[in-house]
Protein backbone atom coordinates (compact mmCIF):
# COMPACT_ATOMS: atom_id res chain seq x y z
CA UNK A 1 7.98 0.75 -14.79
CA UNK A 2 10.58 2.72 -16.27
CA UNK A 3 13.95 2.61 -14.60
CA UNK A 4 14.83 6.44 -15.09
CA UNK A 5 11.51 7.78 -13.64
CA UNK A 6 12.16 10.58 -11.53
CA UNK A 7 15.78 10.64 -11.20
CA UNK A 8 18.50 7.99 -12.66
CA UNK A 9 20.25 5.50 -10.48
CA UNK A 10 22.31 2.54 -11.84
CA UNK A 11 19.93 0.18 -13.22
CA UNK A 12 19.42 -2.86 -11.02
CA UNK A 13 16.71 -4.87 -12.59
CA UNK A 14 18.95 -8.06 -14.33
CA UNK A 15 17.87 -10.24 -11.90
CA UNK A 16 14.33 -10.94 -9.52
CA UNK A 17 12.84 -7.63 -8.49
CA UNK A 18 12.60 -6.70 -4.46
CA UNK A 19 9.85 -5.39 -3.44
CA UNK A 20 9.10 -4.02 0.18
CA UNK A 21 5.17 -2.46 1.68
CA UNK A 22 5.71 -1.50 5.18
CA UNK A 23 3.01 -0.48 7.54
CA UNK A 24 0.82 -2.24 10.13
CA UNK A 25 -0.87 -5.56 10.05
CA UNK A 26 -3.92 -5.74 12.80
CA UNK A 27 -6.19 -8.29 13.93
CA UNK A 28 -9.11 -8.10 12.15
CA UNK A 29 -12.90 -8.92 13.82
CA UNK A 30 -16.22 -8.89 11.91
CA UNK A 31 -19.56 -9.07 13.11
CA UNK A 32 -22.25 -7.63 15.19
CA UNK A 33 -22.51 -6.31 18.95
CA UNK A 34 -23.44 -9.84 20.96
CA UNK A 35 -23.07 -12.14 18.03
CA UNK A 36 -20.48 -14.43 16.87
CA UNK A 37 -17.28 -12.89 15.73
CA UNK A 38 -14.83 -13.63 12.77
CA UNK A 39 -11.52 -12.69 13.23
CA UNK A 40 -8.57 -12.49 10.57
CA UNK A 41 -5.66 -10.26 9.72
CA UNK A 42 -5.74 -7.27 7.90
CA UNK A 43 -4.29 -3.66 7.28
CA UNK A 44 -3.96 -1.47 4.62
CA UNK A 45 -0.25 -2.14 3.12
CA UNK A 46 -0.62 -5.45 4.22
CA UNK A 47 -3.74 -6.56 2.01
CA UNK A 48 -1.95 -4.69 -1.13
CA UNK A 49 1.18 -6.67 -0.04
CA UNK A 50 -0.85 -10.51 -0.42
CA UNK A 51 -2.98 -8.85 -3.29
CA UNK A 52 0.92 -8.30 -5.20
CA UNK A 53 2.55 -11.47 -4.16
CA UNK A 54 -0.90 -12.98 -5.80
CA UNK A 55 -0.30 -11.90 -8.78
CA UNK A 56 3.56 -11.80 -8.84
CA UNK A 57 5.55 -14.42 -9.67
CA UNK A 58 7.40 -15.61 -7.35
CA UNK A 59 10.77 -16.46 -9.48
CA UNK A 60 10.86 -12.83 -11.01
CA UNK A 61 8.92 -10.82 -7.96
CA UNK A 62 9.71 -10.85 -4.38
CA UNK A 63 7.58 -9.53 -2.05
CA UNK A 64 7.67 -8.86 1.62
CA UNK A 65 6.24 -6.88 4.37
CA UNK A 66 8.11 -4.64 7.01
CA UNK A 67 6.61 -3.94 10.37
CA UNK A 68 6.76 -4.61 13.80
CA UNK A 69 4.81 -7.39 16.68
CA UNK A 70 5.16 -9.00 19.40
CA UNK A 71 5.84 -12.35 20.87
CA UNK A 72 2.27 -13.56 21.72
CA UNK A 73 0.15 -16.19 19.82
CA UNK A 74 -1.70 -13.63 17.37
CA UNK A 75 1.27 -12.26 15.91
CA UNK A 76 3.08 -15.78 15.34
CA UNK A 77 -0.72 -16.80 13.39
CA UNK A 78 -0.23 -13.38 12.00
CA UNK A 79 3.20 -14.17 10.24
CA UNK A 80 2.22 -17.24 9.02
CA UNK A 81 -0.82 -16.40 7.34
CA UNK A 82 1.62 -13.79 5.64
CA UNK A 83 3.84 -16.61 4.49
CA UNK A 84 0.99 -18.52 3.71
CA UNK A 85 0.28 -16.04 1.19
CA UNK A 86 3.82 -15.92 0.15
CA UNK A 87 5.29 -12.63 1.70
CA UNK A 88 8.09 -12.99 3.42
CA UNK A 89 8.86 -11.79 7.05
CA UNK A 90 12.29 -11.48 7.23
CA UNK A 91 12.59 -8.07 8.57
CA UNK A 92 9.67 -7.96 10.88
CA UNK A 93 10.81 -6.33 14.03
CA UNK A 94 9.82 -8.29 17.54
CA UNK A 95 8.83 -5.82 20.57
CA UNK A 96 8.34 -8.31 23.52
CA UNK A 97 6.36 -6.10 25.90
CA UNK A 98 4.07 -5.28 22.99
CA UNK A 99 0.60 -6.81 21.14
CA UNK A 100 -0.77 -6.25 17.63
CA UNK A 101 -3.57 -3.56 16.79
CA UNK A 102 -7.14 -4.66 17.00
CA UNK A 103 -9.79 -3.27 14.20
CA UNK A 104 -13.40 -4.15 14.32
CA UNK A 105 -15.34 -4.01 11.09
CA UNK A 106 -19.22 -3.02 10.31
CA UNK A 107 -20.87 -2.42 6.72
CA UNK A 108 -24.16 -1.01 6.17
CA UNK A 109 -26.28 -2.37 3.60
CA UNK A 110 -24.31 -1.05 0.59
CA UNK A 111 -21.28 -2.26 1.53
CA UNK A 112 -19.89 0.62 3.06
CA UNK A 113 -17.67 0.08 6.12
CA UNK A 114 -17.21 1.41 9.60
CA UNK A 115 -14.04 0.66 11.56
CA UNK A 116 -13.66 0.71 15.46
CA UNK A 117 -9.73 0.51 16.75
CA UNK A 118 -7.78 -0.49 19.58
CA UNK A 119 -4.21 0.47 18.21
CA UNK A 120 -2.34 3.09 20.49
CA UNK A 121 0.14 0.82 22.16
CA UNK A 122 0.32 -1.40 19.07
CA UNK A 123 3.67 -2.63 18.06
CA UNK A 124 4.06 -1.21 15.06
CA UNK A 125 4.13 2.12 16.19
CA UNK A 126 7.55 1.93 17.32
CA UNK A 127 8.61 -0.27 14.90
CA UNK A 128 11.30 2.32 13.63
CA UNK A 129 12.36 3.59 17.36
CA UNK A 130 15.98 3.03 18.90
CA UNK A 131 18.61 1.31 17.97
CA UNK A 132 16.93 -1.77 17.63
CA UNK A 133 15.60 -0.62 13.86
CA UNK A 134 18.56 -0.25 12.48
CA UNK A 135 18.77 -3.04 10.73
CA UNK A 136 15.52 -2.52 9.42
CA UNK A 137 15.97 1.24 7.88
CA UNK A 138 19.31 -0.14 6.59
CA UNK A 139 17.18 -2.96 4.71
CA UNK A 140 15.24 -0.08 2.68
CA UNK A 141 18.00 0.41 0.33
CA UNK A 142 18.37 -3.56 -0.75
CA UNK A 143 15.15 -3.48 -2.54
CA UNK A 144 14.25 -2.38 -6.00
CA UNK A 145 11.00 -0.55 -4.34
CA UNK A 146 9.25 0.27 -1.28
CA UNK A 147 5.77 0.73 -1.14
CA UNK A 148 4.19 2.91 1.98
CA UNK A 149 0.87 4.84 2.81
CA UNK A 150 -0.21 7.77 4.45
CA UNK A 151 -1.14 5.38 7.62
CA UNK A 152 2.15 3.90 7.59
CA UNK A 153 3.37 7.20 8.48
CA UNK A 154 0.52 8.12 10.42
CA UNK A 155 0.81 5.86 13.35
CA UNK A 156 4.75 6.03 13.56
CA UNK A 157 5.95 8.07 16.54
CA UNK A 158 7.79 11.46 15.56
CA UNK A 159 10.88 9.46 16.25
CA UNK A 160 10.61 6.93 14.08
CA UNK A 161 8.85 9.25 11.04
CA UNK A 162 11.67 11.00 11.00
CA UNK A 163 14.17 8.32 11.00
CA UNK A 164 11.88 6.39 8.24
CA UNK A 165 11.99 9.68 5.96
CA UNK A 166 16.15 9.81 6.51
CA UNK A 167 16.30 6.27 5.57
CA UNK A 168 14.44 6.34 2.55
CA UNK A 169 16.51 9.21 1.10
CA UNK A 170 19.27 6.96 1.21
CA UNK A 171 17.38 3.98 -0.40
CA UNK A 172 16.67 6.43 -3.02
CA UNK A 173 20.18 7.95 -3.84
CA UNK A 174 20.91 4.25 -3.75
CA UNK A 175 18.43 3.32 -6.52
CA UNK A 176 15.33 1.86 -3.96
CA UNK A 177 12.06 3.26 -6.11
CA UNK A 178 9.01 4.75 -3.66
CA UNK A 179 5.44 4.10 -4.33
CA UNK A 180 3.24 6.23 -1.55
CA UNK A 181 -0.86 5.44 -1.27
CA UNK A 182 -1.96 8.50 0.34
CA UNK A 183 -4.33 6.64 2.31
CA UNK A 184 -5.62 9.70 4.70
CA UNK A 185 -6.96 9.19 8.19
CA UNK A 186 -7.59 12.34 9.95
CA UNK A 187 -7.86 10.43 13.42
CA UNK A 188 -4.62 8.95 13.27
CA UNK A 189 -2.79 12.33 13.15
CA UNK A 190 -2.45 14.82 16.07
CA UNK A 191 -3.58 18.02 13.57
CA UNK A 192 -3.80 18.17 9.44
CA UNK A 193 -0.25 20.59 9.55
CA UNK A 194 1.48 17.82 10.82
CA UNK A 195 -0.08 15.20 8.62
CA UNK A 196 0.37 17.37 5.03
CA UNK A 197 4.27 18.01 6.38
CA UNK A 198 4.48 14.73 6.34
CA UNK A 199 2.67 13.80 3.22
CA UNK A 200 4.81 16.44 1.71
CA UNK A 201 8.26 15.03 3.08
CA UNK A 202 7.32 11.80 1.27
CA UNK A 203 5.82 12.96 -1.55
CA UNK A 204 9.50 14.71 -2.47
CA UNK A 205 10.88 11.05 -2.40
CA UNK A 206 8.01 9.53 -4.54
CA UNK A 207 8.23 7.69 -7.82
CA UNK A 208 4.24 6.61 -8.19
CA UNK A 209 1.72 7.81 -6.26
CA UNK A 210 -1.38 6.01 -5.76
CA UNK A 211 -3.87 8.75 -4.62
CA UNK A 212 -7.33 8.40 -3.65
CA UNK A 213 -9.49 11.70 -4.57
CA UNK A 214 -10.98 12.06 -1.64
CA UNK A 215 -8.31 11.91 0.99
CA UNK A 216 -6.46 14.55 -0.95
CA UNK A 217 -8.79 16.77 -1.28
CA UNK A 218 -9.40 16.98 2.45
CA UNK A 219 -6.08 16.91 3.78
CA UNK A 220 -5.03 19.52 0.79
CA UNK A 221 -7.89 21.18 -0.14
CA UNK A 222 -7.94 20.33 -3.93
CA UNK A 223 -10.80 22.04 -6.04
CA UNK A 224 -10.03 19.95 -9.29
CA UNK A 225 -7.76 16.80 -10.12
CA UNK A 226 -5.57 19.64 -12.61
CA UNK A 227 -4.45 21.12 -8.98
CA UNK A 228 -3.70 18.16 -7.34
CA UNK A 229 -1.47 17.09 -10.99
CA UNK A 230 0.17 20.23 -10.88
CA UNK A 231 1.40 20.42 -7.33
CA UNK A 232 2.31 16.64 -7.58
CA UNK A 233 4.65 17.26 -11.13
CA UNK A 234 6.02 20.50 -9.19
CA UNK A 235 7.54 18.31 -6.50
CA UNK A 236 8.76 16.08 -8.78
CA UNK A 237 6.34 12.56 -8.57
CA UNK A 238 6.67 11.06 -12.12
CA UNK A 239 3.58 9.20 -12.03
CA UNK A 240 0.57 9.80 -10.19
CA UNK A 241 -3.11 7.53 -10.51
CA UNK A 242 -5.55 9.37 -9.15
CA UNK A 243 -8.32 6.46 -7.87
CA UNK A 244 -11.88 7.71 -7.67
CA UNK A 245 -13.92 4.84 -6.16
CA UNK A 246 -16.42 3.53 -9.01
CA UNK A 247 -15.75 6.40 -11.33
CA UNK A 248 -13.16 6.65 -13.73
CA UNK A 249 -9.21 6.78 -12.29
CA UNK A 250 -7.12 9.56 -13.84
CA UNK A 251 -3.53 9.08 -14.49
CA UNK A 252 -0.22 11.56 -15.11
CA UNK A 253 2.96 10.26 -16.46
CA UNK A 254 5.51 11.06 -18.61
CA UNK A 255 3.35 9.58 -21.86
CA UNK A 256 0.88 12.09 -21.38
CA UNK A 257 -2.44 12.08 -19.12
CA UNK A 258 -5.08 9.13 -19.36
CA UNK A 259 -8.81 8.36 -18.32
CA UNK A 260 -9.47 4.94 -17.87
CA UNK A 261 -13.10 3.76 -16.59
CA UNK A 262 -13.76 1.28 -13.78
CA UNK A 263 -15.87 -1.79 -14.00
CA UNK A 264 -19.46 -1.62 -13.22
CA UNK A 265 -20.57 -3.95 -10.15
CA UNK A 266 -24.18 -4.44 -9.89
CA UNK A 267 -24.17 -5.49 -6.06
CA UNK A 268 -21.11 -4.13 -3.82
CA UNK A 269 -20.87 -6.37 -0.74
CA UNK A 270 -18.44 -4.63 1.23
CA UNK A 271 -15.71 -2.12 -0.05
CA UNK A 272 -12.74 -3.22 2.29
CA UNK A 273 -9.83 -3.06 0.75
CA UNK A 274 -11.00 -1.43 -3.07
CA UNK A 275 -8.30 0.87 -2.97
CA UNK A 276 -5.64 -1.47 -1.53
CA UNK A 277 -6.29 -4.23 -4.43
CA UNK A 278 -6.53 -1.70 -6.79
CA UNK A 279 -3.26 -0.45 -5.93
CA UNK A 280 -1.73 -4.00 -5.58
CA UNK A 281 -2.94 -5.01 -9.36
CA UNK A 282 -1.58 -1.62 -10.89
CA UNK A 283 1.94 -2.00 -9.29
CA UNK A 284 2.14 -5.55 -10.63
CA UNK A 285 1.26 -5.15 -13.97
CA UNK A 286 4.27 -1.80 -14.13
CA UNK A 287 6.41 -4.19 -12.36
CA UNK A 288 5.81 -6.71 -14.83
CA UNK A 289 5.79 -4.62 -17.70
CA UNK A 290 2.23 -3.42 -18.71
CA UNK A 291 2.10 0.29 -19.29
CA UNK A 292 0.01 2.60 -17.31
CA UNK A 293 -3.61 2.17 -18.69
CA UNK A 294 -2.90 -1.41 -19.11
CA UNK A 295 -2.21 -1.09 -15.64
CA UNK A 296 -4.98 0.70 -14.58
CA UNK A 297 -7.40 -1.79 -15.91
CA UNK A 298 -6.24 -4.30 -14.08
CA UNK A 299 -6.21 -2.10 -10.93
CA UNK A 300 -10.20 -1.89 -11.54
CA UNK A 301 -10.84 -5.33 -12.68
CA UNK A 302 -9.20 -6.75 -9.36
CA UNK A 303 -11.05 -4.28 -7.04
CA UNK A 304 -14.48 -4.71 -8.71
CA UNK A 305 -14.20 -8.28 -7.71
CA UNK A 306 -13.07 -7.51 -3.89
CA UNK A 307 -16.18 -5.34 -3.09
CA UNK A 308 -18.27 -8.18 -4.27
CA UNK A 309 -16.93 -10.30 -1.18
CA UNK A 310 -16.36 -9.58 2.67
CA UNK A 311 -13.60 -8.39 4.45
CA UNK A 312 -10.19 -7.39 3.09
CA UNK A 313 -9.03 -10.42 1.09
CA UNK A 314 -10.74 -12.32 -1.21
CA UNK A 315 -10.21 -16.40 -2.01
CA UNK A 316 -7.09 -17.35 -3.98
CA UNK A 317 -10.64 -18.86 -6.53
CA UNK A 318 -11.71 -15.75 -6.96
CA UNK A 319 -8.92 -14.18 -8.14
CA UNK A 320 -9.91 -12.53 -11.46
CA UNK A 321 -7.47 -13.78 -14.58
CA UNK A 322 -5.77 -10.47 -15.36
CA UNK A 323 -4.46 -11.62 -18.92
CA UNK A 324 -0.32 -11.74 -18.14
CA UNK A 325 0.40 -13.52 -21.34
CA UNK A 326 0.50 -10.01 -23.06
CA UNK A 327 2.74 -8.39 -20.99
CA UNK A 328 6.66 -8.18 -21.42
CA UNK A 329 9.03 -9.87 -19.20
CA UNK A 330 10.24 -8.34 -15.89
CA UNK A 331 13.47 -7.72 -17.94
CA UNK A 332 12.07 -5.12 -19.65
CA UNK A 333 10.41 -3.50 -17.39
């Protein structure tokens, strides 16, 4: 990714790049009403955060996840299948009188999902109140980026949105890159006005923005993608993918304006996490050096092989090969 998109910090990339998702990691349970359950962990930032440190390595790419959990049995499994993965926890944020999130998952016969919560006391909502997060908004500015989605701001309190938005200003002026996925939910948000502020607030800060179509259009009201690339340049986002399920993704960046087609799947098992692993594998390949199309193809070869499997993350086996031999060192990046 090029180190003077957007604005022009001193360079920090001679050594192993930091990278930092932040957001909310749930319990996840599959199944039907009176049948056996499977449970796992999952969450939007968090599957893009194991999707990157899969395809990162580990001596030139460092990746962990911010958030905040409690004390009980679920969220010490929880951590550990993180590190498992190898993301690192060191600024996870412990809230004693508080549990994980809870998401139940559905898909209908084409693979399309339905999602019942239990996340309004969660932890991670107050992950960035009092003084106790400190230490964590301080910890914004020691890495190279931060990656965050609309639902990482969404289930914040006012409090800590606020406080999150302050902190990454600084990260930035310090040199911290942002990568936003717009990731929409209407029912996490009191009204749209307060959700597009927000969007809006971050979007000022943004280096690359991952953008699925859809969400935009309904929080924003977009007729064409030209709109959406026009307001995004005007507040300043150097580089902005616009994902578009199984169609083609579009992309804006300072080289110009690309089409890049997806991969055709013939049978789509569930579509969990496409536009998390899509955004994972893109952000990799710029991190490691790959321009933007090269980028986006890897973005669609990764996610045509997640919808082909259930639930958010696929086997380390079926990890597609994503041909890293013919990119440049992180060096260069």
């Amino acid at each position: 990714m090029d180190v003077t998109l957007n604005h022009d910090p001193q360079t920090r990339f001679d050594r192993s790049l930091k990278v930092a998702l932040l957001g909310e990691c749930m319990i996840e349970m599959r199944g039907e009403p009176g049948a056996a359950i499977t449970q796992t962990f999952g969450g939007d930032t968090l599957n893009t955060a194991v999707y990157l440190a899969r395809l990162s390595p580990r001596t030139t790419i460092s990746v962990d996840y911010l958030t905040a959990v409690g004390s009980d049995a679920f969220s010490d499994a929880m951590r550990q299948s993180w590190l498992d993965e190898g993301v690192g926890d060191g600024h996870v944020r412990v809230i004693e009188d508080a549990l994980p999130g809870l998401y139940f998952i559905q898909t209908d016969p084409q693979g399309e999902r339905r999602f019942l919560y239990w996340r309004g006391e969660a932890a991670a909502r107050r992950m960035f109140d009092g003084p106790e997060a400190e230490a964590m908004l301080d910890a914004l500015a020691d890495y190279d980026f931060v990656y965050l989605s609309g639902i990482s701001l969404a289930i914040l309190t006012p409090e800590g949105r606020a406080r999150l938005i302050q902190a990454l200003q600084a990260a930035r002026r310090a040199g911290t890159r942002i990568v936003f996925d717009n990731n929409y939910r209407p029912h996490l948000w009191p009204d749209p006005e307060t959700a597009r502020q927000a969007h809006r607030d971050l979007l000022r800060l943004t280096d690359l923005a991952l953008i699925t179509w859809e969400d935009d259009v309904l929080l924003f009201g977009y007729r064409d993608a030209d709109a959406l690339f026009i307001d995004y340049a005007q507040v300043g986002v150097g580089e902005v993918v616009l994902k578009r399920g199984a169609a083609s993704c579009l992309i804006q960046c300072p080289a110009g304006r690309f089409e890049v087609p997806a991969q055709t799947v013939t049978r789509v098992v569930d579509t969990t996490a496409a536009g998390d692993s899509f955004s994972a594998a893109y952000l990799a390949c710029r991190l490691r050096g790959g321009d933007p199309e090269q980028a986006a193809r890897w973005g669609h070869r990764l996610a045509a092989q997640v919808v082909q499997y259930r639930g958010a993350l696929i086997p380390q086996a079926a990890m597609p090969t994503m041909g890293a031999s013919s990119l440049p060192s992180v060096a260069q990046v």
